[in-house]
PDB file of N, CA and C in Angstrom:
ATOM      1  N   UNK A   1       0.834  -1.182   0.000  1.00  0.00           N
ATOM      2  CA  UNK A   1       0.000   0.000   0.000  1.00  0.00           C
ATOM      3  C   UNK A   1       0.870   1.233   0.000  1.00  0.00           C
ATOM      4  N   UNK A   2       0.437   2.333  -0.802  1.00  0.00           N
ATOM      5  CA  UNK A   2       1.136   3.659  -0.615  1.00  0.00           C
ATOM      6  C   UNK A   2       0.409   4.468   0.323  1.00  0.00           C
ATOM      7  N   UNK A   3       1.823   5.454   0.668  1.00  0.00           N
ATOM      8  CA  UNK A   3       1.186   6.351   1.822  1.00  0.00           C
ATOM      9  C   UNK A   3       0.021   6.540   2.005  1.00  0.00           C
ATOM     10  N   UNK A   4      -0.560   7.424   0.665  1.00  0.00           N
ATOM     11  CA  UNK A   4      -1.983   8.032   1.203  1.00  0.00           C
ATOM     12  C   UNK A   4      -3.188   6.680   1.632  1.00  0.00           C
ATOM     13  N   UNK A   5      -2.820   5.802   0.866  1.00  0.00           N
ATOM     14  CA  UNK A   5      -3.947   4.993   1.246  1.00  0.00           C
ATOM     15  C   UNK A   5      -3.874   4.052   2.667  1.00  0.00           C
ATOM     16  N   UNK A   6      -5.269   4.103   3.129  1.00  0.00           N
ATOM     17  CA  UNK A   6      -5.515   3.513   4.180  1.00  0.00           C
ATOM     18  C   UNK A   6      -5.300   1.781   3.730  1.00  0.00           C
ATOM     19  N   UNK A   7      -5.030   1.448   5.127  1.00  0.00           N
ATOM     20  CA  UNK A   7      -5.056  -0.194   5.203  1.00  0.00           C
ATOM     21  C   UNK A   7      -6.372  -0.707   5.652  1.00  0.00           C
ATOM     22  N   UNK A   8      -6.995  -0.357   6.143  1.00  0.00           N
ATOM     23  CA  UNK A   8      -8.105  -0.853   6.215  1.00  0.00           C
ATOM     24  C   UNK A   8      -9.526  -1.054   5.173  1.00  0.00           C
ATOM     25  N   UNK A   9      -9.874  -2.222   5.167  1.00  0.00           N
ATOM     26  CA  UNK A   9     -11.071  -2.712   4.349  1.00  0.00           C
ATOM     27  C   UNK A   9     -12.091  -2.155   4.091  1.00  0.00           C
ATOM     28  N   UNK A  10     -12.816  -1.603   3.727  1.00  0.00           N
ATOM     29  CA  UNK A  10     -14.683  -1.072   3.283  1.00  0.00           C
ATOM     30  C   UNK A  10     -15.007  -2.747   3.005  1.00  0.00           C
ATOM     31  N   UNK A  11     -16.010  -2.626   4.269  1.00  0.00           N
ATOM     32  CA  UNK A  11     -17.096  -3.396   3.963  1.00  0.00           C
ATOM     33  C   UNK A  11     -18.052  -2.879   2.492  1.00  0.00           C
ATOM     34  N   UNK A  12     -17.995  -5.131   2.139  1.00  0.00           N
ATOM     35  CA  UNK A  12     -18.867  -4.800   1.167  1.00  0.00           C
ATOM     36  C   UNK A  12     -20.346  -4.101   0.922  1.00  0.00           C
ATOM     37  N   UNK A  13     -21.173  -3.744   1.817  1.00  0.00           N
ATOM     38  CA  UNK A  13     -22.071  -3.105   2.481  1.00  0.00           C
ATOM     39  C   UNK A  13     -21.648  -1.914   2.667  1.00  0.00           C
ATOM     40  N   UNK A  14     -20.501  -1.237   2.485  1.00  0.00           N
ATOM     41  CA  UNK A  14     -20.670   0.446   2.353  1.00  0.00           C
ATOM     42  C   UNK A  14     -20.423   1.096   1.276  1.00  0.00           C
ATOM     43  N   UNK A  15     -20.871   2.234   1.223  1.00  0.00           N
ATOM     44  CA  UNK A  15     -21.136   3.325  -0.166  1.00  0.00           C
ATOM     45  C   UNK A  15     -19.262   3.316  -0.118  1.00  0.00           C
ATOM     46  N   UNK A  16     -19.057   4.594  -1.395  1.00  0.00           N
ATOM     47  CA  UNK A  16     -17.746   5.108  -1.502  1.00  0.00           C
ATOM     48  C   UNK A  16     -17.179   5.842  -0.013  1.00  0.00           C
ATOM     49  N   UNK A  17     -18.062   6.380   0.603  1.00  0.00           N
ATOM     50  CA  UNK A  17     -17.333   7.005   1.536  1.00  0.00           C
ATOM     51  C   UNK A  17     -17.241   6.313   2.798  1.00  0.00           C
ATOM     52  N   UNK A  18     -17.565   4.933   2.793  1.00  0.00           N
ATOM     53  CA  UNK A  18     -17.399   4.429   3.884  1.00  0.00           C
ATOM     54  C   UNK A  18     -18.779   3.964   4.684  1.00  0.00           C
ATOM     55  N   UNK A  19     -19.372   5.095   4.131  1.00  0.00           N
ATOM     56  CA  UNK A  19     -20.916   4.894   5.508  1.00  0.00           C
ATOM     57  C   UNK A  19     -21.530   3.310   5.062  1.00  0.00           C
ATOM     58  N   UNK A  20     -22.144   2.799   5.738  1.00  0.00           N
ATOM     59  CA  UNK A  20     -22.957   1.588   5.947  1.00  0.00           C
ATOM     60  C   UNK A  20     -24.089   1.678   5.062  1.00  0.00           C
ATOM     61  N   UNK A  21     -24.219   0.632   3.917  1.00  0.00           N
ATOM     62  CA  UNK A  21     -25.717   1.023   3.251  1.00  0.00           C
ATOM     63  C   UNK A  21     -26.583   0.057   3.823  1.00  0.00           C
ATOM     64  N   UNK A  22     -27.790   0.438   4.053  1.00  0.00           N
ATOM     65  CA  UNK A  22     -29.556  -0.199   4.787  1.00  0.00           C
ATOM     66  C   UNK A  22     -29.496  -1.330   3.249  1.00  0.00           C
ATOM     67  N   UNK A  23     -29.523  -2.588   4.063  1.00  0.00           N
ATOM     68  CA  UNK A  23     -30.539  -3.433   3.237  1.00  0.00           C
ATOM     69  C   UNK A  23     -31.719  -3.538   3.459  1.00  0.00           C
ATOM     70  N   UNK A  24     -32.604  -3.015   2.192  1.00  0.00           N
ATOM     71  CA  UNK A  24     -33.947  -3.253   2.636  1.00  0.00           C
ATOM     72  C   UNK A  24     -34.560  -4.429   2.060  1.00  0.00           C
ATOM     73  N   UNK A  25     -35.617  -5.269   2.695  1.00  0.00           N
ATOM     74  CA  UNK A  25     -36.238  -6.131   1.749  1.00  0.00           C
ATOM     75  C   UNK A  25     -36.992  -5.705   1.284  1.00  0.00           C
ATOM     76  N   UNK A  26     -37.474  -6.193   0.153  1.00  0.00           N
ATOM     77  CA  UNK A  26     -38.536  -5.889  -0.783  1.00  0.00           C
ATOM     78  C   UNK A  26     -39.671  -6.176   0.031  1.00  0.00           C
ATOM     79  N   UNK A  27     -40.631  -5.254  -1.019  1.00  0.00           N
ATOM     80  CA  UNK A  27     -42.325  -4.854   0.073  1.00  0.00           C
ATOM     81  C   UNK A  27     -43.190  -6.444  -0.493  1.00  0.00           C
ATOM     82  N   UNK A  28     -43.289  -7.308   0.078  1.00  0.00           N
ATOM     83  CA  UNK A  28     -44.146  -8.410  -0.198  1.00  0.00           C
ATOM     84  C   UNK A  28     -45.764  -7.943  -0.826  1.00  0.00           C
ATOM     85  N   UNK A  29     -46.070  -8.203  -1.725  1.00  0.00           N
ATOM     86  CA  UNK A  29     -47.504  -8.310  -2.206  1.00  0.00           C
ATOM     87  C   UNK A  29     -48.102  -9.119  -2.211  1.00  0.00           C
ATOM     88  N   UNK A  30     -49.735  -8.972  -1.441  1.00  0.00           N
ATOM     89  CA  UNK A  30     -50.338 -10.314  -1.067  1.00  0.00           C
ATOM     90  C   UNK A  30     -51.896 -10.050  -2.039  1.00  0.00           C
ATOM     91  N   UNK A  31     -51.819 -11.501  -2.623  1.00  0.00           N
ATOM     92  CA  UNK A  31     -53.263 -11.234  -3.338  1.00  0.00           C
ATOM     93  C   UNK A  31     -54.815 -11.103  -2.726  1.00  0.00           C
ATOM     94  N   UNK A  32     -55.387 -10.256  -3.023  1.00  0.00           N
ATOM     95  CA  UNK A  32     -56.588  -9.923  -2.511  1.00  0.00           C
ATOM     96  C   UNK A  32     -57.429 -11.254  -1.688  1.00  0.00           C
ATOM     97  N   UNK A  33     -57.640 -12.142  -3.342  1.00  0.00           N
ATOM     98  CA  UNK A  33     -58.267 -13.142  -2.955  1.00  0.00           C
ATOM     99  C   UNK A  33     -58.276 -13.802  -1.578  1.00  0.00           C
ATOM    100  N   UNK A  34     -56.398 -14.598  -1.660  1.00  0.00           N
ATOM    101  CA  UNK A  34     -55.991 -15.869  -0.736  1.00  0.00           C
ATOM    102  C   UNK A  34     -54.950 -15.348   0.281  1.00  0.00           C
ATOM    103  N   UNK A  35     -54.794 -13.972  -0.131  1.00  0.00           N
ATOM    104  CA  UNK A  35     -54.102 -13.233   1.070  1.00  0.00           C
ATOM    105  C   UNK A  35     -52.773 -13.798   1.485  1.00  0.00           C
ATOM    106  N   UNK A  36     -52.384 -14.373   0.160  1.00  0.00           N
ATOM    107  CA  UNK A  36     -50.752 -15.113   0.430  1.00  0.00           C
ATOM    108  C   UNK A  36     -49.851 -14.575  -0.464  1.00  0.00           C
ATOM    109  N   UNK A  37     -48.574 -14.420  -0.335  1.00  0.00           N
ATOM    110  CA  UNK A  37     -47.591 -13.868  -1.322  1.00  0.00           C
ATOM    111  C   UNK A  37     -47.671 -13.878  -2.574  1.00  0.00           C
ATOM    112  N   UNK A  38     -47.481 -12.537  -3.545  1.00  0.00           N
ATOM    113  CA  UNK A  38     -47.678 -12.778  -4.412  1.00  0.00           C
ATOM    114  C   UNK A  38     -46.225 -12.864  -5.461  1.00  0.00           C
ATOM    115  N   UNK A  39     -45.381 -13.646  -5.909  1.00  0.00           N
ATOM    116  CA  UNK A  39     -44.408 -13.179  -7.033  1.00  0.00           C
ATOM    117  C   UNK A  39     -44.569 -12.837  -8.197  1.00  0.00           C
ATOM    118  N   UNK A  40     -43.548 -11.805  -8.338  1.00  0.00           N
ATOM    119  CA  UNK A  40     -43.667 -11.254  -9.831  1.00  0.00           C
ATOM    120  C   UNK A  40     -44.216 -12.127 -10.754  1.00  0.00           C
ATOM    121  N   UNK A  41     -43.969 -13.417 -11.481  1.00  0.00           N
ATOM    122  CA  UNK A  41     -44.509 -14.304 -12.474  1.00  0.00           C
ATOM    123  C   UNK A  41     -45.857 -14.626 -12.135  1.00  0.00           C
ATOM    124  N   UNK A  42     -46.260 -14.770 -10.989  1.00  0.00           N
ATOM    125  CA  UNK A  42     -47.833 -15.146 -10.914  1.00  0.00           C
ATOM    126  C   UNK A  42     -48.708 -14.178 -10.645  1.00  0.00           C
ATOM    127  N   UNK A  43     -48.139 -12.653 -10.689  1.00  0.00           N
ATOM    128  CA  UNK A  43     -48.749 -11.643 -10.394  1.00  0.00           C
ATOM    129  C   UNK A  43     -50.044 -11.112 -11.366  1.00  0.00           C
ATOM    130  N   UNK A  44     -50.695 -10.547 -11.343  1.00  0.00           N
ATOM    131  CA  UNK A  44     -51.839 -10.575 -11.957  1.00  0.00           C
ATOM    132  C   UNK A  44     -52.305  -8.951 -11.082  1.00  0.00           C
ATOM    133  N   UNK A  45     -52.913  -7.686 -11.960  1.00  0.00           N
ATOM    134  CA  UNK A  45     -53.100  -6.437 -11.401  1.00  0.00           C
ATOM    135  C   UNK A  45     -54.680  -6.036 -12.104  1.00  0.00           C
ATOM    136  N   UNK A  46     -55.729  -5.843 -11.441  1.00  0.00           N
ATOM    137  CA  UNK A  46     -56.798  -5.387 -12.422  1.00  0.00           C
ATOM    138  C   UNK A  46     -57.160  -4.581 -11.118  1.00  0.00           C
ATOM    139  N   UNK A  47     -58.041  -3.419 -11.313  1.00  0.00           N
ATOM    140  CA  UNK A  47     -58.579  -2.584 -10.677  1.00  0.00           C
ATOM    141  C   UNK A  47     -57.563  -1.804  -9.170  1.00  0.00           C
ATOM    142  N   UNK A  48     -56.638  -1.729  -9.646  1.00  0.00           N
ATOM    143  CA  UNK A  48     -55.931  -1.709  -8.698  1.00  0.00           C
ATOM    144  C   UNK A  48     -55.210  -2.745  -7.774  1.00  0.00           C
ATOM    145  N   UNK A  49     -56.073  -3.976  -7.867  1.00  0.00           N
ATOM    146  CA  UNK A  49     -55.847  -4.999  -6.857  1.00  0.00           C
ATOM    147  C   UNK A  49     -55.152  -5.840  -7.539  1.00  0.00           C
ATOM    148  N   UNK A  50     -54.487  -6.677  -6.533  1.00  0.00           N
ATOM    149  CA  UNK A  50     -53.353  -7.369  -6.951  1.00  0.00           C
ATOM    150  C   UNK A  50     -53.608  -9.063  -6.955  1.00  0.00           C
ATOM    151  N   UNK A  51     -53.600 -10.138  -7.640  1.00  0.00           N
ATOM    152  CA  UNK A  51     -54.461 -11.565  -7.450  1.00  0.00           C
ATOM    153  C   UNK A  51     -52.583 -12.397  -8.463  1.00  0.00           C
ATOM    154  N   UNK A  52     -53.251 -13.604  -7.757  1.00  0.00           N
ATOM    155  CA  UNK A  52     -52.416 -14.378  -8.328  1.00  0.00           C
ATOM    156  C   UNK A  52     -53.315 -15.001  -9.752  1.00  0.00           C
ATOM    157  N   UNK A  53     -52.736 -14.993 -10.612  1.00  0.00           N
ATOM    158  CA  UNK A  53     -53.204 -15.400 -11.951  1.00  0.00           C
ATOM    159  C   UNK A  53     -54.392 -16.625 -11.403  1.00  0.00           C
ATOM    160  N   UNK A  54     -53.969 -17.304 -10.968  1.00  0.00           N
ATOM    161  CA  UNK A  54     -54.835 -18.597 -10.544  1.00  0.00           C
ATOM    162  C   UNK A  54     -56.198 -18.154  -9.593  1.00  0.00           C
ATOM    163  N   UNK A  55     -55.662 -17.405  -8.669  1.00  0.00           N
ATOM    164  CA  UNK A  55     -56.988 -16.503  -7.616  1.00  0.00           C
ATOM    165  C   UNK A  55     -57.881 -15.945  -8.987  1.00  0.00           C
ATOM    166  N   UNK A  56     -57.737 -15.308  -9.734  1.00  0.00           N
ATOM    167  CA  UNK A  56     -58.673 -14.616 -10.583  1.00  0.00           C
ATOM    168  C   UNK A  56     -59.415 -15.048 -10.990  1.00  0.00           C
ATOM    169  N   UNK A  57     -60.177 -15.129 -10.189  1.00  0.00           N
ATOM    170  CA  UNK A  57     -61.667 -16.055 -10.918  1.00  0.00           C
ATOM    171  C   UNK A  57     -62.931 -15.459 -10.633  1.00  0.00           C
ATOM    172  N   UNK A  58     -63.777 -15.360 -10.714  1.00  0.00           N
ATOM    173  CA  UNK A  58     -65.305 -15.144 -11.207  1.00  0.00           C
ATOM    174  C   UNK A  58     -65.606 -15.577  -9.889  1.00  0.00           C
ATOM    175  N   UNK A  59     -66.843 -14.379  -9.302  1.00  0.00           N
ATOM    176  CA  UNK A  59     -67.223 -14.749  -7.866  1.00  0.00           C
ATOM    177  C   UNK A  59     -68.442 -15.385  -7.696  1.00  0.00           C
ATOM    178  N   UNK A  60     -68.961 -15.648  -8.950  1.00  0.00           N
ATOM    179  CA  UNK A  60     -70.639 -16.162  -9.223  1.00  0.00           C
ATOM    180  C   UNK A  60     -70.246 -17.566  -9.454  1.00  0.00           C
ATOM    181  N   UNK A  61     -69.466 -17.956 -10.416  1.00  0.00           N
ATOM    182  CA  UNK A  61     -69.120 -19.455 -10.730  1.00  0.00           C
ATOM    183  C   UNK A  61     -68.132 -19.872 -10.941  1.00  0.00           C
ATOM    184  N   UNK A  62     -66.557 -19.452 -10.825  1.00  0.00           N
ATOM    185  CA  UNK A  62     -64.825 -19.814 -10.007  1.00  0.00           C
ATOM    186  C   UNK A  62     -64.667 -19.388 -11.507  1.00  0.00           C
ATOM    187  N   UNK A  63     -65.114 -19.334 -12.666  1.00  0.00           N
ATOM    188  CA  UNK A  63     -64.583 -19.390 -13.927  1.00  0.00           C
ATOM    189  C   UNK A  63     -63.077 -18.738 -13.581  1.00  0.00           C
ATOM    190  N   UNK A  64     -61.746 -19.103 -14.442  1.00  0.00           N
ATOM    191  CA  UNK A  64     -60.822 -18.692 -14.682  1.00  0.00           C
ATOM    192  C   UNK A  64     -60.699 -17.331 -15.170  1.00  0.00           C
ATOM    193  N   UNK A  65     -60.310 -16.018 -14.739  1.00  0.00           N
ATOM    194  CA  UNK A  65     -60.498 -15.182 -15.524  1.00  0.00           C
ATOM    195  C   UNK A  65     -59.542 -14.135 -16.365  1.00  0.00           C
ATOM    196  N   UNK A  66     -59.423 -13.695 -16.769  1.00  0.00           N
ATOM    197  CA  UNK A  66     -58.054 -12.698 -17.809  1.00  0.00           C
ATOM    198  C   UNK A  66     -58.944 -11.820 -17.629  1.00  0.00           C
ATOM    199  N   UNK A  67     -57.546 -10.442 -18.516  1.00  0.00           N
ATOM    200  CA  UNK A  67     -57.561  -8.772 -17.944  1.00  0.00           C
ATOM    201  C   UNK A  67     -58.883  -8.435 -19.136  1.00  0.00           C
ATOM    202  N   UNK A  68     -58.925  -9.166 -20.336  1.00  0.00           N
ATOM    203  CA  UNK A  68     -60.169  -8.579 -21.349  1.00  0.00           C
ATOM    204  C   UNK A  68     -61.401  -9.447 -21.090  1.00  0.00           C
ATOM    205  N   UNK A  69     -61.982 -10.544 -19.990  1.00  0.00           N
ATOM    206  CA  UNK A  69     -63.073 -11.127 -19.939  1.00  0.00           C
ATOM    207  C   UNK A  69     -63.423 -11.077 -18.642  1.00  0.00           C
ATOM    208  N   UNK A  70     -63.107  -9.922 -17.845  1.00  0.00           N
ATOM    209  CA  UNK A  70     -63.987  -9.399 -16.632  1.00  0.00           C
ATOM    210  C   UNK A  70     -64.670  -7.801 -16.223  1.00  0.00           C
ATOM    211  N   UNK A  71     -65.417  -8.607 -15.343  1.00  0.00           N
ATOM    212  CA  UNK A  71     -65.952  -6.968 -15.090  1.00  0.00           C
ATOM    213  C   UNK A  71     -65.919  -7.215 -13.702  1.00  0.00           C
ATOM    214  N   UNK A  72     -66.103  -6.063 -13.027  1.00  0.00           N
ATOM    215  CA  UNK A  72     -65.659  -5.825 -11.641  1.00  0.00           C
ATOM    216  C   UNK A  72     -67.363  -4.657 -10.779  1.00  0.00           C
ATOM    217  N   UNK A  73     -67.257  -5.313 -10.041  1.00  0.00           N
ATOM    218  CA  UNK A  73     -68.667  -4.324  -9.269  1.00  0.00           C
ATOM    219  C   UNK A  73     -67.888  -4.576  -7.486  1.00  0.00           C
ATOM    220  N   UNK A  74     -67.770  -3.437  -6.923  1.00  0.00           N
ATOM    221  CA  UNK A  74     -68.138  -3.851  -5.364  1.00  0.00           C
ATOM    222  C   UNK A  74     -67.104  -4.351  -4.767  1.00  0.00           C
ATOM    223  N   UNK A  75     -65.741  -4.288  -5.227  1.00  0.00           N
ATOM    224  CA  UNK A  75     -64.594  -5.044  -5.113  1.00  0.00           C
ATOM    225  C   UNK A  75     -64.540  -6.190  -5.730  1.00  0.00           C
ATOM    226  N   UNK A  76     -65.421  -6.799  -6.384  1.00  0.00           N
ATOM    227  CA  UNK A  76     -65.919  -8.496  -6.870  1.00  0.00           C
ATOM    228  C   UNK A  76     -65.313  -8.421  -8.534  1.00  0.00           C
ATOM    229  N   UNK A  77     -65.297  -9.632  -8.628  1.00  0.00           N
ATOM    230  CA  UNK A  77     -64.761  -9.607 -10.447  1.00  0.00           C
ATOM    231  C   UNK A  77     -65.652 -10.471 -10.429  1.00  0.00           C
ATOM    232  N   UNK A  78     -66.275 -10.383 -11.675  1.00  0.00           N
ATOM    233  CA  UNK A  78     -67.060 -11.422 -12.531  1.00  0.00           C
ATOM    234  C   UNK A  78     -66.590 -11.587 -13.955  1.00  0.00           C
ATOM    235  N   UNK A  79     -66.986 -12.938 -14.481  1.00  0.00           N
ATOM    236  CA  UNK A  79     -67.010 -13.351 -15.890  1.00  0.00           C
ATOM    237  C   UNK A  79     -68.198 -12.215 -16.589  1.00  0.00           C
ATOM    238  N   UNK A  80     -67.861 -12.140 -18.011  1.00  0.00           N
ATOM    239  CA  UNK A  80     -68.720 -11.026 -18.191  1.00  0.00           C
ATOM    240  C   UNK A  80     -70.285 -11.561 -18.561  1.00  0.00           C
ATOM    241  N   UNK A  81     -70.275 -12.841 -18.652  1.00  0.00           N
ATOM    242  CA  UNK A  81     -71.791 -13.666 -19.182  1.00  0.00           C
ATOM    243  C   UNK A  81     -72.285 -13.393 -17.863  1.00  0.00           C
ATOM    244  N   UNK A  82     -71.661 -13.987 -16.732  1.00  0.00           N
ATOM    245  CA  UNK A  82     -72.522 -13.643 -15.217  1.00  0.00           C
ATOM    246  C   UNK A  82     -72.756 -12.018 -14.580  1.00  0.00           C
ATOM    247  N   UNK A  83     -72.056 -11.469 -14.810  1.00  0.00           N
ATOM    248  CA  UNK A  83     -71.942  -9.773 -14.317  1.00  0.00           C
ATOM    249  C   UNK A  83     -73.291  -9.483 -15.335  1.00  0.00           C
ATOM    250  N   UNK A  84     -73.665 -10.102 -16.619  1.00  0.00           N
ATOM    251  CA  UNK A  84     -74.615  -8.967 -17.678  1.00  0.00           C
ATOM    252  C   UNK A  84     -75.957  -9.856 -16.977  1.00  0.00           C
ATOM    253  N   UNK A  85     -75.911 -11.419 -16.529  1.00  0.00           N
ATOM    254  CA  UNK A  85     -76.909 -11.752 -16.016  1.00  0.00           C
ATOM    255  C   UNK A  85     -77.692 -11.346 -14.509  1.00  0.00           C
ATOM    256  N   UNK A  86     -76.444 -11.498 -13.933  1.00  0.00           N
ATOM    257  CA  UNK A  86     -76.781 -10.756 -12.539  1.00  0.00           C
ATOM    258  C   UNK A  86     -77.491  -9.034 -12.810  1.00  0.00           C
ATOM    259  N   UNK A  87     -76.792  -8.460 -13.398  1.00  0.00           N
ATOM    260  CA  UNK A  87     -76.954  -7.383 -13.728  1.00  0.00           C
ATOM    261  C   UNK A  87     -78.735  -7.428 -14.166  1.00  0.00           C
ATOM    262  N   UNK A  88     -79.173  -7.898 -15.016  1.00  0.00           N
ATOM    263  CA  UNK A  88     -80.333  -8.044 -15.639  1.00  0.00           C
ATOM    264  C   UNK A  88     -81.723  -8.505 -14.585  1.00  0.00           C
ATOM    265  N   UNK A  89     -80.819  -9.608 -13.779  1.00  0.00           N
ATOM    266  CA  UNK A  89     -82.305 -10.100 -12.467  1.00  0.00           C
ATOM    267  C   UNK A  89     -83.045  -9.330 -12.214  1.00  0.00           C
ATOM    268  N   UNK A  90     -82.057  -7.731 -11.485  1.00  0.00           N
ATOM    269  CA  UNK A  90     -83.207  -7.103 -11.042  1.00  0.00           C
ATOM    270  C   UNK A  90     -82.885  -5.992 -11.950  1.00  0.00           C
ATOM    271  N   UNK A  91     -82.007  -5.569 -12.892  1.00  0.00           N
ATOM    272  CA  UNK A  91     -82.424  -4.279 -13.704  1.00  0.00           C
ATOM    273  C   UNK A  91     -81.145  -3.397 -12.742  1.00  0.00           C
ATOM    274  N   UNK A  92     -81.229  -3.655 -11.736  1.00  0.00           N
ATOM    275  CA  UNK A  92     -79.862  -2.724 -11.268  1.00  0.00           C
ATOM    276  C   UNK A  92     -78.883  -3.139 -10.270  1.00  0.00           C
ATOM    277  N   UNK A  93     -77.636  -2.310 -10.401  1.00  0.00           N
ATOM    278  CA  UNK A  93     -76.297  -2.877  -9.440  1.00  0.00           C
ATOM    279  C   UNK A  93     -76.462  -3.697  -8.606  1.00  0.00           C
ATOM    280  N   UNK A  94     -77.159  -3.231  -7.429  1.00  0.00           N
ATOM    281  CA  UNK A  94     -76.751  -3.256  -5.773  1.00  0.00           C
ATOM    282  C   UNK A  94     -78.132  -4.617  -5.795  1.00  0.00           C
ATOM    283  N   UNK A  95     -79.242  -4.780  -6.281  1.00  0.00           N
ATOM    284  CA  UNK A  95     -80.025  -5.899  -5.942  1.00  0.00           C
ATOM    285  C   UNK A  95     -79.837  -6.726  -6.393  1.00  0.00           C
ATOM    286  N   UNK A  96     -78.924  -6.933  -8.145  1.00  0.00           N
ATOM    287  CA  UNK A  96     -78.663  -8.090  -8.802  1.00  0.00           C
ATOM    288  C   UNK A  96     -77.429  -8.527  -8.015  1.00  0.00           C
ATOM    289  N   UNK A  97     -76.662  -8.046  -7.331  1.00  0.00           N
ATOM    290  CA  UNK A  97     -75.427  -8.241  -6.753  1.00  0.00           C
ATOM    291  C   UNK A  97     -75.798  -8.350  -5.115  1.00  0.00           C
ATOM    292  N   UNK A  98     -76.950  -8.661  -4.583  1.00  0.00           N
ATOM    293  CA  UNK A  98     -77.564  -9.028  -3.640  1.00  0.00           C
ATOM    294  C   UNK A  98     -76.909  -7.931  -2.493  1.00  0.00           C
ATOM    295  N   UNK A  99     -77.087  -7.017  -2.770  1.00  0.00           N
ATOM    296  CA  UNK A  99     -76.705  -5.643  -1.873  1.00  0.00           C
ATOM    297  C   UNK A  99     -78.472  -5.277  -1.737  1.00  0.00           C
ATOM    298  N   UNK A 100     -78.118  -3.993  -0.718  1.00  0.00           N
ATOM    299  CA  UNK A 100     -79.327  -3.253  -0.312  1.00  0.00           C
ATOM    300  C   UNK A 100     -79.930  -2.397  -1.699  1.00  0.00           C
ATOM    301  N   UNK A 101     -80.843  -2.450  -2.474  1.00  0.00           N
ATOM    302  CA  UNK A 101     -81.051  -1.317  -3.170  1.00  0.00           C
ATOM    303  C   UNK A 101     -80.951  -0.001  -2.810  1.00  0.00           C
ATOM    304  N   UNK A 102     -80.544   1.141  -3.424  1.00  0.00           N
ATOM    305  CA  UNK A 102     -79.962   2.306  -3.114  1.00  0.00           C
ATOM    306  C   UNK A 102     -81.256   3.157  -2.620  1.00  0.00           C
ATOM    307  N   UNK A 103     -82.271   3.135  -3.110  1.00  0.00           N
ATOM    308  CA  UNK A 103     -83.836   3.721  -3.016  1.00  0.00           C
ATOM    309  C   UNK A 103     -84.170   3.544  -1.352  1.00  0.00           C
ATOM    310  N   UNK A 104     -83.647   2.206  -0.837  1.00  0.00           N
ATOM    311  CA  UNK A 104     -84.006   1.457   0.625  1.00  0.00           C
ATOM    312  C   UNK A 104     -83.315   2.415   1.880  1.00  0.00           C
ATOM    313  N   UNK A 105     -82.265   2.784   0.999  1.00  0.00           N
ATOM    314  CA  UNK A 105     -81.006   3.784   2.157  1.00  0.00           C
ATOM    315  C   UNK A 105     -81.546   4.811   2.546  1.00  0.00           C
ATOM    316  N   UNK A 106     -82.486   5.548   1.297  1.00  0.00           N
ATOM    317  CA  UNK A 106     -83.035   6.657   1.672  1.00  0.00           C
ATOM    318  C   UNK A 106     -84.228   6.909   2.283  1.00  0.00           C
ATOM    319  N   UNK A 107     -85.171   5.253   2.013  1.00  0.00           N
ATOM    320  CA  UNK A 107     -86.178   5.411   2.958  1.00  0.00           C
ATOM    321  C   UNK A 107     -85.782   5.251   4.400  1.00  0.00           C
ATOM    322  N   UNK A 108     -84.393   4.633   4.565  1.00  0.00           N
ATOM    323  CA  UNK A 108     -84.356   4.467   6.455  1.00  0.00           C
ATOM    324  C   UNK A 108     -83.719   5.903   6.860  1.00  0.00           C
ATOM    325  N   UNK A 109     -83.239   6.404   5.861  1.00  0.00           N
ATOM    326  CA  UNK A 109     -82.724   7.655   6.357  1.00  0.00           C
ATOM    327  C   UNK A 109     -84.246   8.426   6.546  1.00  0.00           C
ATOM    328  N   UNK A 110     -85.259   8.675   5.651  1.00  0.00           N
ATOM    329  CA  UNK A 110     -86.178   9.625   5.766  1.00  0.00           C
ATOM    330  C   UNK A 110     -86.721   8.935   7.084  1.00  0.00           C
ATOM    331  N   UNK A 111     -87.465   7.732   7.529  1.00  0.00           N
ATOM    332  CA  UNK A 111     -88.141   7.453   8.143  1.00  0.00           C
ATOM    333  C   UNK A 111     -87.237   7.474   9.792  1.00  0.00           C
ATOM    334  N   UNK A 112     -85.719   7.697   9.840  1.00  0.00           N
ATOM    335  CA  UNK A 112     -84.876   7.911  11.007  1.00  0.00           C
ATOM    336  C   UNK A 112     -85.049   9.171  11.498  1.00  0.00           C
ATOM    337  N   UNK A 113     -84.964  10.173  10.336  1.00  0.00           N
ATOM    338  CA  UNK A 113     -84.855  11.708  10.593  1.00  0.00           C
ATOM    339  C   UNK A 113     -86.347  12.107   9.858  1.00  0.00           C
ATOM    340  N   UNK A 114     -87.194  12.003  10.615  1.00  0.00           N
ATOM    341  CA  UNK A 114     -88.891  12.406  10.037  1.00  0.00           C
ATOM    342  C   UNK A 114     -88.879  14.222   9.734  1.00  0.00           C
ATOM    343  N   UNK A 115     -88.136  14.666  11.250  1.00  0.00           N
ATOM    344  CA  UNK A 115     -88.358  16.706  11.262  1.00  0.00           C
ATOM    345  C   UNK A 115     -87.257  17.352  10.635  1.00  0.00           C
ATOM    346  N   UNK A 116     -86.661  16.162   9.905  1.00  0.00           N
ATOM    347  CA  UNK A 116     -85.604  17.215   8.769  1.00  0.00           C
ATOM    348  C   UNK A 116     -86.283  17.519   7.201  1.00  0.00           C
ATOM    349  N   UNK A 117     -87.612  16.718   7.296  1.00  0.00           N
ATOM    350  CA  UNK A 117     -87.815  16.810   5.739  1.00  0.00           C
ATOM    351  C   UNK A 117     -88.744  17.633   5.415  1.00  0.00           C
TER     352      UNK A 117
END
């Protein structure tokens, strides 16, 4: 070694100047569905949410599903033959999808608060 340089080692873990770099681990992604790890290759992204290719299935009848043969209501994915049927039972969202009809919210609200109306 020549003068100027030091004898001592840099850990492989530090920057140029010496300081210590943070290993971080990577942020784990868990699929909506099965709520278990998701890896990059089996990853699967629609509506924001994150599913393992295999989780993606249809909540009316398990069908297998891809990014161009679903539709999504309510957090739920459906096949699009079941989403247009459900859809059709009762004519709208929330009753074909066995939710409260939206009309029902406002009668418990009117009939809760009678001297506001």
């Amino acid at each position: 070694l020549q003068g100027s340089e030091s004898n001592t080692m840099k850990s492989p873990n530090s920057d140029r100047n010496g300081e210590s770099l943070k290993f971080r681990l990577p942020v784990l992604e868990t699929c909506v569905t099965c709520l278990k790890t998701v890896y990059p290759l089996e990853k699967l992204v629609a509506n924001q949410q994150i599913y393992h290719n295999t989780c993606f299935r249809c909540a009316y009848c398990n069908t297998k599903l891809s990014l161009v043969n679903y539709a999504s209501l309510h957090n739920n994915v459906y096949c699009k033959p079941h989403f247009c049927q459900l859809f059709k039972a009762k004519g709208n969202y929330d009753e074909g999808f066995g939710h409260r009809p939206h009309k029902e919210l406002w009668e418990v609200a009117l009939t809760v608060s009678p001297g506001l109306v």
